[in-house]
Protein backbone atom coordinates (compact mmCIF):
# COMPACT_ATOMS: atom_id res chain seq x y z
CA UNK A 1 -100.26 15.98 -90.38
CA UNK A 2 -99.04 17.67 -93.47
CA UNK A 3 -98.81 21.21 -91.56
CA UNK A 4 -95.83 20.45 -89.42
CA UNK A 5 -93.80 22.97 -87.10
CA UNK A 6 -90.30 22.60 -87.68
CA UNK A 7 -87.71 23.94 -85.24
CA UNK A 8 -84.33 24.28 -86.50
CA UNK A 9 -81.31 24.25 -84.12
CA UNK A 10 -80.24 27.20 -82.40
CA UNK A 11 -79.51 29.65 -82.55
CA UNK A 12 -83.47 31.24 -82.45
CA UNK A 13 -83.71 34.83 -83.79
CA UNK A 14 -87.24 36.57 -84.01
CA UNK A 15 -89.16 39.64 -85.01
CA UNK A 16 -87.77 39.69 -88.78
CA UNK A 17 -84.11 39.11 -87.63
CA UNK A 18 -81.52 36.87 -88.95
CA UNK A 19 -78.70 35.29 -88.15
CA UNK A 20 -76.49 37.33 -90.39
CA UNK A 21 -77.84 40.58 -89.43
CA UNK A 22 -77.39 40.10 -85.57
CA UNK A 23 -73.49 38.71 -86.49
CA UNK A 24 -72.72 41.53 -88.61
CA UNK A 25 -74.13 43.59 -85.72
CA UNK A 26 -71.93 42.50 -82.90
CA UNK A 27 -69.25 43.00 -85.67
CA UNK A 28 -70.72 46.94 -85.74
CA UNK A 29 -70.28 46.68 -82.06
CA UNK A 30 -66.69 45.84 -82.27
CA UNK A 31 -65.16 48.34 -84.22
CA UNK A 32 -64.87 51.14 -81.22
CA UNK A 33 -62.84 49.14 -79.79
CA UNK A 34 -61.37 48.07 -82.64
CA UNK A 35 -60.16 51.38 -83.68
CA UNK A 36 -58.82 51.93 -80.49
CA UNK A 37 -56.48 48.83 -80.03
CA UNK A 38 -55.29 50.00 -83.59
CA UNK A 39 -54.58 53.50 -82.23
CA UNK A 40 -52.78 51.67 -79.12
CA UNK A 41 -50.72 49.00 -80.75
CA UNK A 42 -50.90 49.61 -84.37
CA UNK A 43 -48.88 47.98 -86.48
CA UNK A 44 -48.85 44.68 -84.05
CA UNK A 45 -53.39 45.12 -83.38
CA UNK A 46 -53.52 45.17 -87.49
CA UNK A 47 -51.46 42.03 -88.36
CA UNK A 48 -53.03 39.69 -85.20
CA UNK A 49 -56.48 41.15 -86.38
CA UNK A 50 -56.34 40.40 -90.17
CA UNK A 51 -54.30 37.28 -89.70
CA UNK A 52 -56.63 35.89 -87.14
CA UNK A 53 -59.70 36.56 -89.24
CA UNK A 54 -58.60 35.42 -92.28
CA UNK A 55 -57.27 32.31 -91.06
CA UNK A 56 -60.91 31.44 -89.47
CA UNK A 57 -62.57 32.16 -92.40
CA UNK A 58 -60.29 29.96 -94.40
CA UNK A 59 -60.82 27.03 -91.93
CA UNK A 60 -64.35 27.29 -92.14
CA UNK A 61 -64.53 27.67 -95.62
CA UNK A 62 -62.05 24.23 -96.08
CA UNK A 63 -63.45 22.19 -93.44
CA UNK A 64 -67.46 23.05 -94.92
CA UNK A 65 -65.95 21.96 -98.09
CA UNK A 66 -63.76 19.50 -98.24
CA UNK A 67 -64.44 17.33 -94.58
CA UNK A 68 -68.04 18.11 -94.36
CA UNK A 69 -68.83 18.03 -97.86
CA UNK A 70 -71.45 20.41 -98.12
CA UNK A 71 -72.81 22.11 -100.67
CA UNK A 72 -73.60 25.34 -99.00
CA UNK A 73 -70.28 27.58 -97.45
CA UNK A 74 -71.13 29.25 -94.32
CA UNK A 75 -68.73 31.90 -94.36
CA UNK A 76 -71.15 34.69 -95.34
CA UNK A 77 -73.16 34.39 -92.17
CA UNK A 78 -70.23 36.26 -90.52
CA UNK A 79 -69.89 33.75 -87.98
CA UNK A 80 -66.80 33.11 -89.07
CA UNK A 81 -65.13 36.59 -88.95
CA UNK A 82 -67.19 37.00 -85.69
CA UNK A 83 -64.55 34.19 -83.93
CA UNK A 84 -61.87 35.85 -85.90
CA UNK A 85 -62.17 39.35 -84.42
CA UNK A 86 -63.00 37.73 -81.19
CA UNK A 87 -59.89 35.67 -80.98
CA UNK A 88 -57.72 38.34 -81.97
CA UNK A 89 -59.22 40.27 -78.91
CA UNK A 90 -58.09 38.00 -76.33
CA UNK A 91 -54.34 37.67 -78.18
CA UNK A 92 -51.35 40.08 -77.24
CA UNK A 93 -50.24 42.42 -80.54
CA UNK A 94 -46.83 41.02 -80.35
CA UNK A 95 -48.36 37.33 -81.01
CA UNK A 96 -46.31 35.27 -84.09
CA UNK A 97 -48.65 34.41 -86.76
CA UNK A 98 -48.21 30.80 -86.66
CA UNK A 99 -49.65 30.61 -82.80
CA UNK A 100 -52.43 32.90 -84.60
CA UNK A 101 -53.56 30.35 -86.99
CA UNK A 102 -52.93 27.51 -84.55
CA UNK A 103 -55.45 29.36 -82.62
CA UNK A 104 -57.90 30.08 -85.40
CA UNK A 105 -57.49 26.14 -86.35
CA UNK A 106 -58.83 25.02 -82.76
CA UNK A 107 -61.16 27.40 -82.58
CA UNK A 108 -62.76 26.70 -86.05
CA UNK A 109 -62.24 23.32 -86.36
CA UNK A 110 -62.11 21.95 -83.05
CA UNK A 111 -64.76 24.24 -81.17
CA UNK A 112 -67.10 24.68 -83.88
CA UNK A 113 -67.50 22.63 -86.38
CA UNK A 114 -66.65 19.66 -84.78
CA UNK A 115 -69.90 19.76 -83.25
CA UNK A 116 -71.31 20.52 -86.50
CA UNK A 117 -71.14 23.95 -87.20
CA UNK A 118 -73.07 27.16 -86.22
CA UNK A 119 -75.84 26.26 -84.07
CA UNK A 120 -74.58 22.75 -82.23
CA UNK A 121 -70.87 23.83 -80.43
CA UNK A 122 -71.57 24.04 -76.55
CA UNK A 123 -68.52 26.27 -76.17
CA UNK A 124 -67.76 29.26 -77.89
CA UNK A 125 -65.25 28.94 -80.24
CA UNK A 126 -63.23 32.36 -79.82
CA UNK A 127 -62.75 30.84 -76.12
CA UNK A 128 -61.49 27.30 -77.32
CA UNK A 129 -58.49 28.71 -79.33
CA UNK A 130 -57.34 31.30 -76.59
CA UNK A 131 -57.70 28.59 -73.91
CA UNK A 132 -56.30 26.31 -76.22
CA UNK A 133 -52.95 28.96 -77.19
CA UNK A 134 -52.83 30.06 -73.03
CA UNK A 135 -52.35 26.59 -72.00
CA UNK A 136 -49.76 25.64 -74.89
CA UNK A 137 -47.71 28.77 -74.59
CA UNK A 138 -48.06 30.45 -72.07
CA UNK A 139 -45.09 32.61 -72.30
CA UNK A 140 -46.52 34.39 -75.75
CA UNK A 141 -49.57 34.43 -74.59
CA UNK A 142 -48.50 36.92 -71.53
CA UNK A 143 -45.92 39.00 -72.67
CA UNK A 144 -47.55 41.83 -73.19
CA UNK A 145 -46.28 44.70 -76.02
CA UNK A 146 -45.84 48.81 -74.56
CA UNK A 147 -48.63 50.65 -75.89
CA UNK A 148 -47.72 53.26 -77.79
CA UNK A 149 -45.58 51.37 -79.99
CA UNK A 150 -47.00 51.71 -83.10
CA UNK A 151 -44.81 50.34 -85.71
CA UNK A 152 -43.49 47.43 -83.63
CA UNK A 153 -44.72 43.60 -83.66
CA UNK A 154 -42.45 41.19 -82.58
CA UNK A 155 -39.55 43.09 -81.01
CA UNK A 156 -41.99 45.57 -78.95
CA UNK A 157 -41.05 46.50 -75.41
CA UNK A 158 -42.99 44.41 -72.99
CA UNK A 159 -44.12 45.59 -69.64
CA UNK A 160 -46.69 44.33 -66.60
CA UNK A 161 -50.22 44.14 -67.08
CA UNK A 162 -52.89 45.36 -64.38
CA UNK A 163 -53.54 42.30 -63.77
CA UNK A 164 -50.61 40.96 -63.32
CA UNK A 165 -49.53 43.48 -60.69
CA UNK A 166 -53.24 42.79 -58.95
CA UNK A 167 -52.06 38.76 -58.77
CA UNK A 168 -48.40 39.84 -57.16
CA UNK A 169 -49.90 41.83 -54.60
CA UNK A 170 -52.76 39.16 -53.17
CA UNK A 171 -49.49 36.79 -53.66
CA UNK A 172 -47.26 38.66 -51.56
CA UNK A 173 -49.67 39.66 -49.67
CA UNK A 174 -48.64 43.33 -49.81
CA UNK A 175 -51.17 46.06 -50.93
CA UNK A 176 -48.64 48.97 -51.49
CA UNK A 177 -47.57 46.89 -55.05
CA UNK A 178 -51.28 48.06 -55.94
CA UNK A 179 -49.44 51.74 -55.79
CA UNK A 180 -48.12 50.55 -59.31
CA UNK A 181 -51.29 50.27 -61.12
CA UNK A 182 -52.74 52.91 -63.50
CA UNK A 183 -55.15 55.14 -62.60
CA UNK A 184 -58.91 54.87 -63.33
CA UNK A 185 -59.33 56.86 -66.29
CA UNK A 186 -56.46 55.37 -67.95
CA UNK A 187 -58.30 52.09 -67.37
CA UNK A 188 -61.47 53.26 -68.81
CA UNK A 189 -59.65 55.04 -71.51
CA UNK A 190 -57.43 52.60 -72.78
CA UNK A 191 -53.73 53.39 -72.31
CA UNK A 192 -52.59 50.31 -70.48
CA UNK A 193 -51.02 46.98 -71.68
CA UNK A 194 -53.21 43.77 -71.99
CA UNK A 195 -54.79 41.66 -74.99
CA UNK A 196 -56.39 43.92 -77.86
CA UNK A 197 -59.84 43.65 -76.66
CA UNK A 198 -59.43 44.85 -73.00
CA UNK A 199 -57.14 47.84 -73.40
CA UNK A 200 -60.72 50.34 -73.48
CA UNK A 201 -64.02 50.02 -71.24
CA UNK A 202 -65.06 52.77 -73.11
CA UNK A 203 -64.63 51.52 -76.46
CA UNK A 204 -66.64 48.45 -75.03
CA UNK A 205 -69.40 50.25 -73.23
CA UNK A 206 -69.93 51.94 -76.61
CA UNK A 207 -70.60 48.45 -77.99
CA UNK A 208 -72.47 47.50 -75.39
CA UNK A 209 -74.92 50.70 -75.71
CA UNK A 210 -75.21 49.63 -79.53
CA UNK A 211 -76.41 45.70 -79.28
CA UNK A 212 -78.54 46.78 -76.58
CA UNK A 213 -80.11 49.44 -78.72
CA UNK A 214 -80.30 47.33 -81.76
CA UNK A 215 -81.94 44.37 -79.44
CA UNK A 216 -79.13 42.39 -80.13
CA UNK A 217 -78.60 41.10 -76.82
CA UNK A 218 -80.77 41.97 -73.52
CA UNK A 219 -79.07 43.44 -70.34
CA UNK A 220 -79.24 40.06 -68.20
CA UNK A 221 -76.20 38.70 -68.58
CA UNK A 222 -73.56 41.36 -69.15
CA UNK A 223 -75.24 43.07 -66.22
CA UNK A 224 -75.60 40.30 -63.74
CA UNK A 225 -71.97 39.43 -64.30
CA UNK A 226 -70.18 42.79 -63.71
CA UNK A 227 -72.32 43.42 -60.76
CA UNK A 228 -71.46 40.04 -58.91
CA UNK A 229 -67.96 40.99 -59.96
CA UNK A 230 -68.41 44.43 -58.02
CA UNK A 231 -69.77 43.45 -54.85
CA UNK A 232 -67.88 40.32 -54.48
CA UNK A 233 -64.47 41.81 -55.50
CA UNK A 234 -65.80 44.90 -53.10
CA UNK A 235 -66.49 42.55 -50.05
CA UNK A 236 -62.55 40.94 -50.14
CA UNK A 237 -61.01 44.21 -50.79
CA UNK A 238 -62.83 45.24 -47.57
CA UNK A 239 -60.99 42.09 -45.75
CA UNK A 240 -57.90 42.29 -47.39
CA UNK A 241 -56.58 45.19 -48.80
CA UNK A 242 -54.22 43.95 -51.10
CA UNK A 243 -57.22 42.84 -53.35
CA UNK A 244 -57.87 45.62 -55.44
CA UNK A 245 -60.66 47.28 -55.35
CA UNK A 246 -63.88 46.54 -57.27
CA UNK A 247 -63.44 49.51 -59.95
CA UNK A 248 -59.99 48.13 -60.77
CA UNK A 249 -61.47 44.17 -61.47
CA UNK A 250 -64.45 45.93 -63.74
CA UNK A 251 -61.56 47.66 -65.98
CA UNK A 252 -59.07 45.52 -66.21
CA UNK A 253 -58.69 42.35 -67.79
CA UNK A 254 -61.05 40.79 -70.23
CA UNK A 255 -64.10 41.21 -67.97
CA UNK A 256 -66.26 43.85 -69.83
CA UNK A 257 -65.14 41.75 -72.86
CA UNK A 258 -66.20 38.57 -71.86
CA UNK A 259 -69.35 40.07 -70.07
CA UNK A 260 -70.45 41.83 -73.07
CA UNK A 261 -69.48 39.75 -76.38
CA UNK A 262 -68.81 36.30 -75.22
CA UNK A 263 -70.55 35.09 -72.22
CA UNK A 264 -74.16 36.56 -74.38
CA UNK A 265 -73.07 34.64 -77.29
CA UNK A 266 -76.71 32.71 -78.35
CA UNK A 267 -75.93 29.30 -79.00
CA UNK A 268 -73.40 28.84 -75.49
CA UNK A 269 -75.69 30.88 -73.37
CA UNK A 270 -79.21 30.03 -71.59
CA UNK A 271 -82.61 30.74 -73.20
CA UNK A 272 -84.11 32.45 -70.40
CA UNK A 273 -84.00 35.12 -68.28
CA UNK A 274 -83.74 33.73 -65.08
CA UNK A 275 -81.34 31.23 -66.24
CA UNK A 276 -79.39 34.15 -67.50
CA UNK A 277 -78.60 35.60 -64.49
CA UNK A 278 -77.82 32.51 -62.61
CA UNK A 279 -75.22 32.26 -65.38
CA UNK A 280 -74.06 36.11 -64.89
CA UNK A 281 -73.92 35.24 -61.44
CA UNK A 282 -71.92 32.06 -61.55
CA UNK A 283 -69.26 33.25 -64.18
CA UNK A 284 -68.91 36.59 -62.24
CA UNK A 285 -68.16 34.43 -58.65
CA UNK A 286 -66.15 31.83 -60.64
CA UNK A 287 -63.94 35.17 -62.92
CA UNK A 288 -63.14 36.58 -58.86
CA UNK A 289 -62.40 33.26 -57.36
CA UNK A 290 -60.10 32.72 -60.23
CA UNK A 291 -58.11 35.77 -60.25
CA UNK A 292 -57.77 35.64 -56.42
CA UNK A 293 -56.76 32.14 -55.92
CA UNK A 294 -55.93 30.54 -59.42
CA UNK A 295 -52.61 30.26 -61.22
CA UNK A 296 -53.90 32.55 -63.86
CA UNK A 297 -54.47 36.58 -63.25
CA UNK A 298 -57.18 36.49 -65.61
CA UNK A 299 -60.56 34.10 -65.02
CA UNK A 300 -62.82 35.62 -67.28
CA UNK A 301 -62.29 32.72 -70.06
CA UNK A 302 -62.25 29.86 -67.99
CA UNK A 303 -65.19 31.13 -66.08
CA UNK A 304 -67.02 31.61 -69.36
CA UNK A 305 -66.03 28.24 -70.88
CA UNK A 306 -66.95 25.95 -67.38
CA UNK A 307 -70.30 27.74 -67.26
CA UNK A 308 -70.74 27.11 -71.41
CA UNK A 309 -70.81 23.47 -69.81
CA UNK A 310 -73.61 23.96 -67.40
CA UNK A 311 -76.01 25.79 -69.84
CA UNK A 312 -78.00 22.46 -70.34
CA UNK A 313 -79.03 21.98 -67.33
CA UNK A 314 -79.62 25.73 -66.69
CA UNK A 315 -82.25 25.50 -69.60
CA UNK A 316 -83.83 22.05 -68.20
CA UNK A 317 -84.16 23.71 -65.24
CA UNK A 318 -85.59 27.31 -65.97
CA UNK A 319 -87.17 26.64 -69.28
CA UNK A 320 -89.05 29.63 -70.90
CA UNK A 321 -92.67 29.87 -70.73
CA UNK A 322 -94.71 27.62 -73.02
CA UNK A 323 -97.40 29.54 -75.34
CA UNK A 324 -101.01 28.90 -74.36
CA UNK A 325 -99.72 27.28 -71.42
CA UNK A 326 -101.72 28.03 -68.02
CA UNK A 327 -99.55 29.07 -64.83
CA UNK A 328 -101.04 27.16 -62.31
């Protein structure tokens, strides 16, 4: 009875991994796109960045400390900066600082360690403070800066979003305001407005390439979820054609940041792989359904944060195969 197996809480990292290194590698990740909402919005991309990562890691750092009473900080993990960089992602450049921190507060405090830190919140916290700041002001949270405007922050021209011009049209009811939309490669590239995370597929791809090569994350979930995106997106642009078309949903939006760096985040996200893509699958039907009939042009974080809820009984139900145990 002495030899006991202990299990700590999630989230479980093998083959000589830790938690820090796999943080500090989505971090890596990051930076492409990173460097490229700096190049876009500059001024604006650097003060929502820093102010939204330093005001997580001071949360963490206070609440550990002084509410928790611990002995040990947890800042170093990079956890912490993680939700920072994260939250700043899904913010517009233009955002004041004190909705930043707001943010940052909720998403700390109220979506992580609430539950208990690292490990125990059922919802990722990054997604907690930008549902939390898109519900309470809406208006910042969608007026979106010009890119190009380098030295600006507050009083930066504003302009439409992709998005937003993809909701008019299936409002209206009128596929020629589709005509008004960027083209593809400017998409891909990154010259359009939108949060600071969603301005580049490329940029993201890039990321996505690296965790997958560093076995960071596996292909299941990022994969599952821009595919059921494609064909369903595909399949109502065929009925109606002011629904853009399925190349437009993949690169606009926060879909391939969602996909790739929050939906696959370990501790909100299901064990195995089958329950992985029945995850993909459900937050790529719920991100369409969203954006085509919901108030909101973008579904991505809601769809994420309802199916954060349902990963419990997506692990009950396809649990990952026992060692030594005999398929019958």
């Amino acid at each position: 009875m002495a030899n006991k197996l202990i299990v700590s809480l999630s989230p479980h990292v093998h083959s000589g991994d830790s938690v820090q290194k796999n943080m500090y590698g989505v971090i890596i990740a990051l930076i492409p796109a990173l460097l490229v909402s700096l190049f876009v919005f500059g001024l604006g991309a650097a003060i929502v960045t820093i102010t939204s990562i330093a005001a997580c890691v001071l949360f963490e750092w206070a609440i550990t400390k002084y509410i928790l009473n611990r002995e040990k900080c947890t800042i170093t993990d990079g956890s912490a900066i993680l939700t920072g960089l994260l939250l700043a992602f899904n913010l517009p450049s233009n955002l004041p600082l004190w909705i930043i921190i707001i943010g940052a507060l909720v998403a700390i405090g109220v979506g992580k360690m609430t539950f208990g830190g690292l490990g125990c919140n059922p919802f990722n916290p990054a997604l907690v403070g930008r549902i939390f700041l898109l519900i309470s002001f809406p208006v910042q949270m969608t007026t979106w800066p010009t890119p190009g405007q380098l030295t600006s922050y507050t009083d930066a021209e504003t302009m439409a979003t992709p998005l937003s011009i993809m909701s008019r049209a299936i409002k209206d009811g009128n596929a020629e305001i589709l005509n008004e939309l960027p083209d593809s490669l400017s998409l891909f590239l990154g010259q359009s407005a939108g949060s600071l995370g969603e301005v580049s597929a490329l940029a993201l791809l890039l990321g996505f390439a690296w965790l997958l090569y560093k076995r960071i994350i596996t292909w299941h979930i990022p994969v599952s979820i821009l595919v059921t995106v494609f064909v369903l997106s595909g399949l109502m642009h065929w009925t109606n054609p002011a629904f853009a078309s399925p190349e437009y949903h993949l690169l606009t939006g926060g879909l391939m940041l969602g996909a790739i760096f929050m939906a696959t985040d370990y501790v909100t996200s299901p064990m195995s792989h089958t329950g992985q893509l029945v995850y993909g699958i459900s937050i790529g039907v719920l991100t369409v359904i969203i954006r085509a009939f919901g108030a909101y042009p973008e579904g991505m974080s809601f769809a994420i944060f309802i199916m954060n809820a349902f990963v419990p009984l997506i692990n009950n139900y396809f649990k990952p195969k026992r060692f030594g145990e005999v398929a019958k």
